[in-house]
Protein backbone atom coordinates (compact mmCIF):
# COMPACT_ATOMS: atom_id res chain seq x y z
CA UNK A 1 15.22 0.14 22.77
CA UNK A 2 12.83 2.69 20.88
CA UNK A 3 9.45 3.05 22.07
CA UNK A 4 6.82 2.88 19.99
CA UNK A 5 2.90 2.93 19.06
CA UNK A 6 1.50 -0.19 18.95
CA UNK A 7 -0.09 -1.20 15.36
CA UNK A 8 -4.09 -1.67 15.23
CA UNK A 9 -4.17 -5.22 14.45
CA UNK A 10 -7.52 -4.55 12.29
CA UNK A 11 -8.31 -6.92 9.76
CA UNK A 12 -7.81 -6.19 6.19
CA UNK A 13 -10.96 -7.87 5.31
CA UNK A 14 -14.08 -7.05 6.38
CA UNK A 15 -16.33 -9.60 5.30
CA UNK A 16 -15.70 -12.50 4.57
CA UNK A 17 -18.12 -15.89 3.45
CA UNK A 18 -16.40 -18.29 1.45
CA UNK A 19 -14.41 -17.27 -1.15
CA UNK A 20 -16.40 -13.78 -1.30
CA UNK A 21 -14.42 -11.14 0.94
CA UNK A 22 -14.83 -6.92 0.84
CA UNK A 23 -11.67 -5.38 2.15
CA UNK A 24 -10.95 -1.98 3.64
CA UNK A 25 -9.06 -1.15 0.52
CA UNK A 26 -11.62 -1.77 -1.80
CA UNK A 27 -14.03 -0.36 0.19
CA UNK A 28 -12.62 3.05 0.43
CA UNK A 29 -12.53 3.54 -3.42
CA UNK A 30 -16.39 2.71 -2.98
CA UNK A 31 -17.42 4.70 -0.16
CA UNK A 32 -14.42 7.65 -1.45
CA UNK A 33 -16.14 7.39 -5.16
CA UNK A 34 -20.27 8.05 -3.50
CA UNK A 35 -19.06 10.26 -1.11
CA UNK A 36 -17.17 12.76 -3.90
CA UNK A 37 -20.29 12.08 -6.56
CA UNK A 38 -23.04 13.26 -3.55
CA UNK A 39 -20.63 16.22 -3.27
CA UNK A 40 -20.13 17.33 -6.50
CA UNK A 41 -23.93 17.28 -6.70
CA UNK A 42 -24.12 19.50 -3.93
CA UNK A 43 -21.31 22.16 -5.24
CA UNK A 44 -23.92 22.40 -8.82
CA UNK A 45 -26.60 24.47 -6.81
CA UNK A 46 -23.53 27.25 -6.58
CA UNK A 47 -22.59 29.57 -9.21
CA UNK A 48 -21.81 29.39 -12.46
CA UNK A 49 -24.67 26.44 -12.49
CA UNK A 50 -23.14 24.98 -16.01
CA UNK A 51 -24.20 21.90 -14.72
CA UNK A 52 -27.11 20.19 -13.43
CA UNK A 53 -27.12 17.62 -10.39
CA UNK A 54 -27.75 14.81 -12.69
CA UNK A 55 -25.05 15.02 -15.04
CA UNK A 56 -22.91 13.82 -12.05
CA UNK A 57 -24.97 10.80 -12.12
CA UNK A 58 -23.82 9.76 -15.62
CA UNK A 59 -20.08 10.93 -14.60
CA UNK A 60 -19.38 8.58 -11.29
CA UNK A 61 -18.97 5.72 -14.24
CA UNK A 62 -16.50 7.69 -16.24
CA UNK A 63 -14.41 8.67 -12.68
CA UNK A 64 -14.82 4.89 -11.80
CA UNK A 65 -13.39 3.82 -14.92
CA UNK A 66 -10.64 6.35 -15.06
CA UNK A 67 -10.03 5.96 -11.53
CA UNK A 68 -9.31 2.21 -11.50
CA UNK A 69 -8.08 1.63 -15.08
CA UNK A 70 -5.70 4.63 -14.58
CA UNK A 71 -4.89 4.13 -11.07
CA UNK A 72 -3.58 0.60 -12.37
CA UNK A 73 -2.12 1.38 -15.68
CA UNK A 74 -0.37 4.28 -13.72
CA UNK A 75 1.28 1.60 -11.08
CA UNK A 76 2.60 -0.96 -13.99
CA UNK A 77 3.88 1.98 -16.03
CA UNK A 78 5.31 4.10 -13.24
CA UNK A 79 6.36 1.61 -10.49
CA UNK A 80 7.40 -2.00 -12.04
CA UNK A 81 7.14 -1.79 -15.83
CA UNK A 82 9.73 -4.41 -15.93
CA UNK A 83 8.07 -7.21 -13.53
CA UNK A 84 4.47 -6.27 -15.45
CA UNK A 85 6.45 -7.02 -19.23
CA UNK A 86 7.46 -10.38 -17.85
CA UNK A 87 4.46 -10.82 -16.13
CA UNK A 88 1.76 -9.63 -18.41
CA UNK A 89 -0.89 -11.76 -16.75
CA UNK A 90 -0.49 -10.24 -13.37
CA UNK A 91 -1.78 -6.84 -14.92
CA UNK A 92 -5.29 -7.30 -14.31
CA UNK A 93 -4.93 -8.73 -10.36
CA UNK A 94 -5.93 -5.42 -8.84
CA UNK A 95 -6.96 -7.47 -6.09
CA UNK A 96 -2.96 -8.56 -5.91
CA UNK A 97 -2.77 -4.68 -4.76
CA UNK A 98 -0.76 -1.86 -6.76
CA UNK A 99 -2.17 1.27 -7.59
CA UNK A 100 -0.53 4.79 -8.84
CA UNK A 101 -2.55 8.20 -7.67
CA UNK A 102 -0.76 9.81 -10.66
CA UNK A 103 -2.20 7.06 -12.84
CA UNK A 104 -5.94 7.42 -11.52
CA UNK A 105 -5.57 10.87 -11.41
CA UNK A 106 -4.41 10.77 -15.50
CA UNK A 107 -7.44 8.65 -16.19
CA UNK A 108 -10.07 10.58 -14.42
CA UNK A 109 -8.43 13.64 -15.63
CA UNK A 110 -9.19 11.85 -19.61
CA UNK A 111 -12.50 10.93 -18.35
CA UNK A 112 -13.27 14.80 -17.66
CA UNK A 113 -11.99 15.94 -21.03
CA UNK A 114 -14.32 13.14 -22.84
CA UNK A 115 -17.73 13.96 -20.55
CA UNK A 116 -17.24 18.09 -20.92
CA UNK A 117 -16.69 17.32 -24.73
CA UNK A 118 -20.13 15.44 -24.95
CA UNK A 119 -22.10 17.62 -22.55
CA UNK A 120 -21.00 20.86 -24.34
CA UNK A 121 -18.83 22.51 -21.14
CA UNK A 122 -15.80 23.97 -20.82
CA UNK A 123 -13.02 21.45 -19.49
CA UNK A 124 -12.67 23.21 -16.34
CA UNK A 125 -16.71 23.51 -15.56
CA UNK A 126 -16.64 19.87 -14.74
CA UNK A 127 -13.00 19.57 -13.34
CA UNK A 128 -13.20 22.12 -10.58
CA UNK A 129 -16.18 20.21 -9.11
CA UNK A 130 -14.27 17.00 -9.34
CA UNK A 131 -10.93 18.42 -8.02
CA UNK A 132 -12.89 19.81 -5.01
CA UNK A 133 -14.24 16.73 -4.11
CA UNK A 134 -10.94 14.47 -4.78
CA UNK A 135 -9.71 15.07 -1.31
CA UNK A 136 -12.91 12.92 0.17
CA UNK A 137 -11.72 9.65 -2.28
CA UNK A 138 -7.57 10.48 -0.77
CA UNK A 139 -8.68 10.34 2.72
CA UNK A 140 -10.12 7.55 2.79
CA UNK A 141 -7.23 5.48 0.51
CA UNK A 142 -4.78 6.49 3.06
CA UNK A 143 -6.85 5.25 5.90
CA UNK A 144 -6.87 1.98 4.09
CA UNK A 145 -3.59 1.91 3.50
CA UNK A 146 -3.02 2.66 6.81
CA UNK A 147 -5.21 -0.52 8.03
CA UNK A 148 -3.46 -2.47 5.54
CA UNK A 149 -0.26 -1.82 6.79
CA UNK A 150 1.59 -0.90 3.67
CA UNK A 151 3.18 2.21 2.03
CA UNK A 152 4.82 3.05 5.90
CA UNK A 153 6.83 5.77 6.68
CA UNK A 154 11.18 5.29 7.37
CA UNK A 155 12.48 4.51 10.85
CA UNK A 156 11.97 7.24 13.43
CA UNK A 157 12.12 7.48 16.98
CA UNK A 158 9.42 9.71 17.35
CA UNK A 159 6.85 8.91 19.92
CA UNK A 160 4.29 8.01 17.51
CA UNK A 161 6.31 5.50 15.33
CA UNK A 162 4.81 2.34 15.01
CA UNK A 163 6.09 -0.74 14.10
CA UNK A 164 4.63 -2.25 10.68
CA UNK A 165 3.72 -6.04 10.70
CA UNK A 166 5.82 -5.84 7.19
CA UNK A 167 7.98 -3.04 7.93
CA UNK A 168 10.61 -5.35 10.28
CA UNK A 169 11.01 -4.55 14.10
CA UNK A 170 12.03 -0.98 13.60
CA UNK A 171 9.60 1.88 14.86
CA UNK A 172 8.38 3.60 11.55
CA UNK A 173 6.38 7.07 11.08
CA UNK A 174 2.74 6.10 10.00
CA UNK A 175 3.26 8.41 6.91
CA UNK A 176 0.00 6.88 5.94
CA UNK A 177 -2.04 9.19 8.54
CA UNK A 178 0.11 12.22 7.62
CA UNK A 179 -1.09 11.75 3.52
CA UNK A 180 -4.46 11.31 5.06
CA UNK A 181 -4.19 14.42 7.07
CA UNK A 182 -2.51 16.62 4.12
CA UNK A 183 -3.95 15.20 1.18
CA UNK A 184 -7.26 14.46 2.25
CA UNK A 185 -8.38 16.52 5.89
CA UNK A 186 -6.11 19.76 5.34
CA UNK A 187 -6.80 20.15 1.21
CA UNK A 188 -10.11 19.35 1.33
CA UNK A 189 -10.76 22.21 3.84
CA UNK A 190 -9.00 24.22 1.75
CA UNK A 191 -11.16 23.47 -1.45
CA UNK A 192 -14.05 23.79 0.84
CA UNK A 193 -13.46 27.37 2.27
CA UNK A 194 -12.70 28.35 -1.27
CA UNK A 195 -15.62 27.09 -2.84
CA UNK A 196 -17.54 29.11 0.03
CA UNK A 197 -15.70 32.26 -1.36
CA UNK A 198 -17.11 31.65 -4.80
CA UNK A 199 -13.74 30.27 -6.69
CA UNK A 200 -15.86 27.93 -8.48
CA UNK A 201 -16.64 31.14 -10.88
CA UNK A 202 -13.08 31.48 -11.21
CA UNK A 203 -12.89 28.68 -14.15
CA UNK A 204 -9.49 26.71 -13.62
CA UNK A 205 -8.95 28.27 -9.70
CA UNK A 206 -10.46 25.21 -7.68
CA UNK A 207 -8.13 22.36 -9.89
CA UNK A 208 -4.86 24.57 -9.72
CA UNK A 209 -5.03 25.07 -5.92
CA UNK A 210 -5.78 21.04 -5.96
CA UNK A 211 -3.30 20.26 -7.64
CA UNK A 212 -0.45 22.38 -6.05
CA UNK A 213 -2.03 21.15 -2.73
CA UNK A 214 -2.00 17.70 -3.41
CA UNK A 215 1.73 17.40 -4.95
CA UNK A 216 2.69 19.81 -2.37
CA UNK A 217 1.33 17.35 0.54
CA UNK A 218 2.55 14.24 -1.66
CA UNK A 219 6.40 15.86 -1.59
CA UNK A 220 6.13 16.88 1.95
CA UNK A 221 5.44 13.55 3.56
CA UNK A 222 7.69 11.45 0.37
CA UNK A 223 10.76 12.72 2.67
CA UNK A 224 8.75 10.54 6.07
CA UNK A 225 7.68 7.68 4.34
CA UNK A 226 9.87 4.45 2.94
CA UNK A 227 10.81 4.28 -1.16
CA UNK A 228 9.19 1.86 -2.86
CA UNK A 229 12.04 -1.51 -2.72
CA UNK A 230 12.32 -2.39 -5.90
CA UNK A 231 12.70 1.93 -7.21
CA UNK A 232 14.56 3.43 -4.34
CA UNK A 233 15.64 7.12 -3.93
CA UNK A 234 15.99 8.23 -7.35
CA UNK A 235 17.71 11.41 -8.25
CA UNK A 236 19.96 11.76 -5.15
CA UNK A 237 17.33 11.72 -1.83
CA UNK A 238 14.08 12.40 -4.40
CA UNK A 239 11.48 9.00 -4.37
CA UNK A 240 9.02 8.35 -7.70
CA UNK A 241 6.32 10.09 -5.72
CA UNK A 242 8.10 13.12 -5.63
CA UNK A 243 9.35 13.11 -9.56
CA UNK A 244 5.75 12.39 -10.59
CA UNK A 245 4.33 15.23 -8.30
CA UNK A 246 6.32 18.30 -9.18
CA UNK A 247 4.65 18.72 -13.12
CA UNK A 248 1.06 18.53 -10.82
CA UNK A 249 2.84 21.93 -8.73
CA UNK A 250 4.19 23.01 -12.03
CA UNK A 251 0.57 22.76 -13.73
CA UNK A 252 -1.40 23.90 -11.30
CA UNK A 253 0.74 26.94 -11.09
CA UNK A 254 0.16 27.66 -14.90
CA UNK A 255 -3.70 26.64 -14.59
CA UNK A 256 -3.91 29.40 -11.91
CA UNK A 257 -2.10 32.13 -14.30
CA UNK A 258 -4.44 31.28 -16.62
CA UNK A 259 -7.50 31.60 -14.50
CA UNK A 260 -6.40 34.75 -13.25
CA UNK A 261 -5.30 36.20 -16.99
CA UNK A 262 -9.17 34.91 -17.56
CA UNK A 263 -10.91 36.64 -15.33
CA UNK A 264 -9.08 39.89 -15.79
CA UNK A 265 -9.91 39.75 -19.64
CA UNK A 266 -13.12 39.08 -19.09
């Protein structure tokens, strides 16, 4: 018999009195969205200064809104666009679960290119701020996800497998923890010690590095964690995750040849 970690039986919800409950999961997107907008007011005392604190103030509605509206747009679209066209009702139960990073990441990524528009910025003025911050909001969903028990890793018999309430008596990797870790802990001190070096002059550097990071991470622990049921492995041993992540690589690559083409114009 394998041995294995036993799994935190911590509640999914919080609080609960009567039919009003706050869960972990919606309380990371919460706490993830005021921790990132205090940040990104912090990172507008350093150079270039394009934007004032408050303007950040105005934005944490547009990220909310992409966030959340992406996030589940992304999940119907990417994930089950067949059980969403025969279930068109079931859409709007976000509380049901189901949410795409991609997607959020599409919406807040519209929500930047309508805010710079209408504050007079340049695209990536406002999107390096946001990128750098991102990793606080990732943390903090995989934590949850991690509480929740969902989105666990394959079978291993690794001394830190646990075994999943939902994931049937097999020892699994917590692949949760290790997005948390990459995605969140490791890219986020990355950002950090870049924006200490001044990258946030070099318009385009801070959101190429995030997203290589991120869809490097996200490919990385796709081969540890379980395929979605109802998708699979798609492409020979390749999950969704790890389709939808390589044009973020591919993109950030081309964002940072363009920063550096930029600067050397300049």
């Amino acid at each position: 018999m394998l041995y294995a970690l036993p799994f935190p039986a911590i509640d999914p919800v919080l609080i609960e009195i009567g039919p009003f409950a706050v869960r972990w999961y919606a309380l990371s997107y919460i706490v993830g969205l005021l921790l990132a907008w205090r940040y990104c007011r912090a990172l507008t005392k350093r150079p270039p200064n394009a934007l004032d604190a408050e303007a950040f103030d105005d934005f944490l509605l547009w990220a909310t809104l992409g966030v959340v509206l992406g996030g589940r747009l992304g999940y119907v679209i990417f994930y089950q666009p067949g059980f969403f066209l025969e279930n068109p009702g079931r859409i709007l139960a976000v509380w049901q679960g189901g949410m795409s990073f991609h997607g959020g990441l599409i919406g807040v990524l519209l929500a930047i290119g309508l805010f710079a528009r209408q504050r007079g910025v340049h695209y990536f003025t406002v999107a390096d701020i946001v990128g750098a911050a991102t990793p606080i909001g990732l943390l903090l969903g995989r934590i949850a996800n991690f509480i929740n028990g969902e989105l666990y890793g394959r079978a291993s018999d690794l001394p830190w497998a646990m075994v999943f309430p939902t994931g049937g008596p097999a020892p699994r990797h917590p692949s949760q923890l290790y997005e948390a870790a990459l995605e969140g802990l490791l890219l986020f001190a990355l950002l950090y010690w870049l924006v200490r070096l001044g990258w946030l002059e070099r318009t385009g550097s801070i959101s190429g590095v995030f997203l290589i990071g991120y869809g490097l991470g996200r490919g990385v622990v796709e081969f540890f964690r379980e395929p979605d049921a109802h998708l699979g492995f798609i492409l020979g041993p390749f999950t969704m995750g790890q389709l939808l992540s390589l044009p973020l690589i591919l993109a950030g690559i081309a964002i940072l040849l363009w920063s550096r083409r930029r600067m050397q114009t300049a």
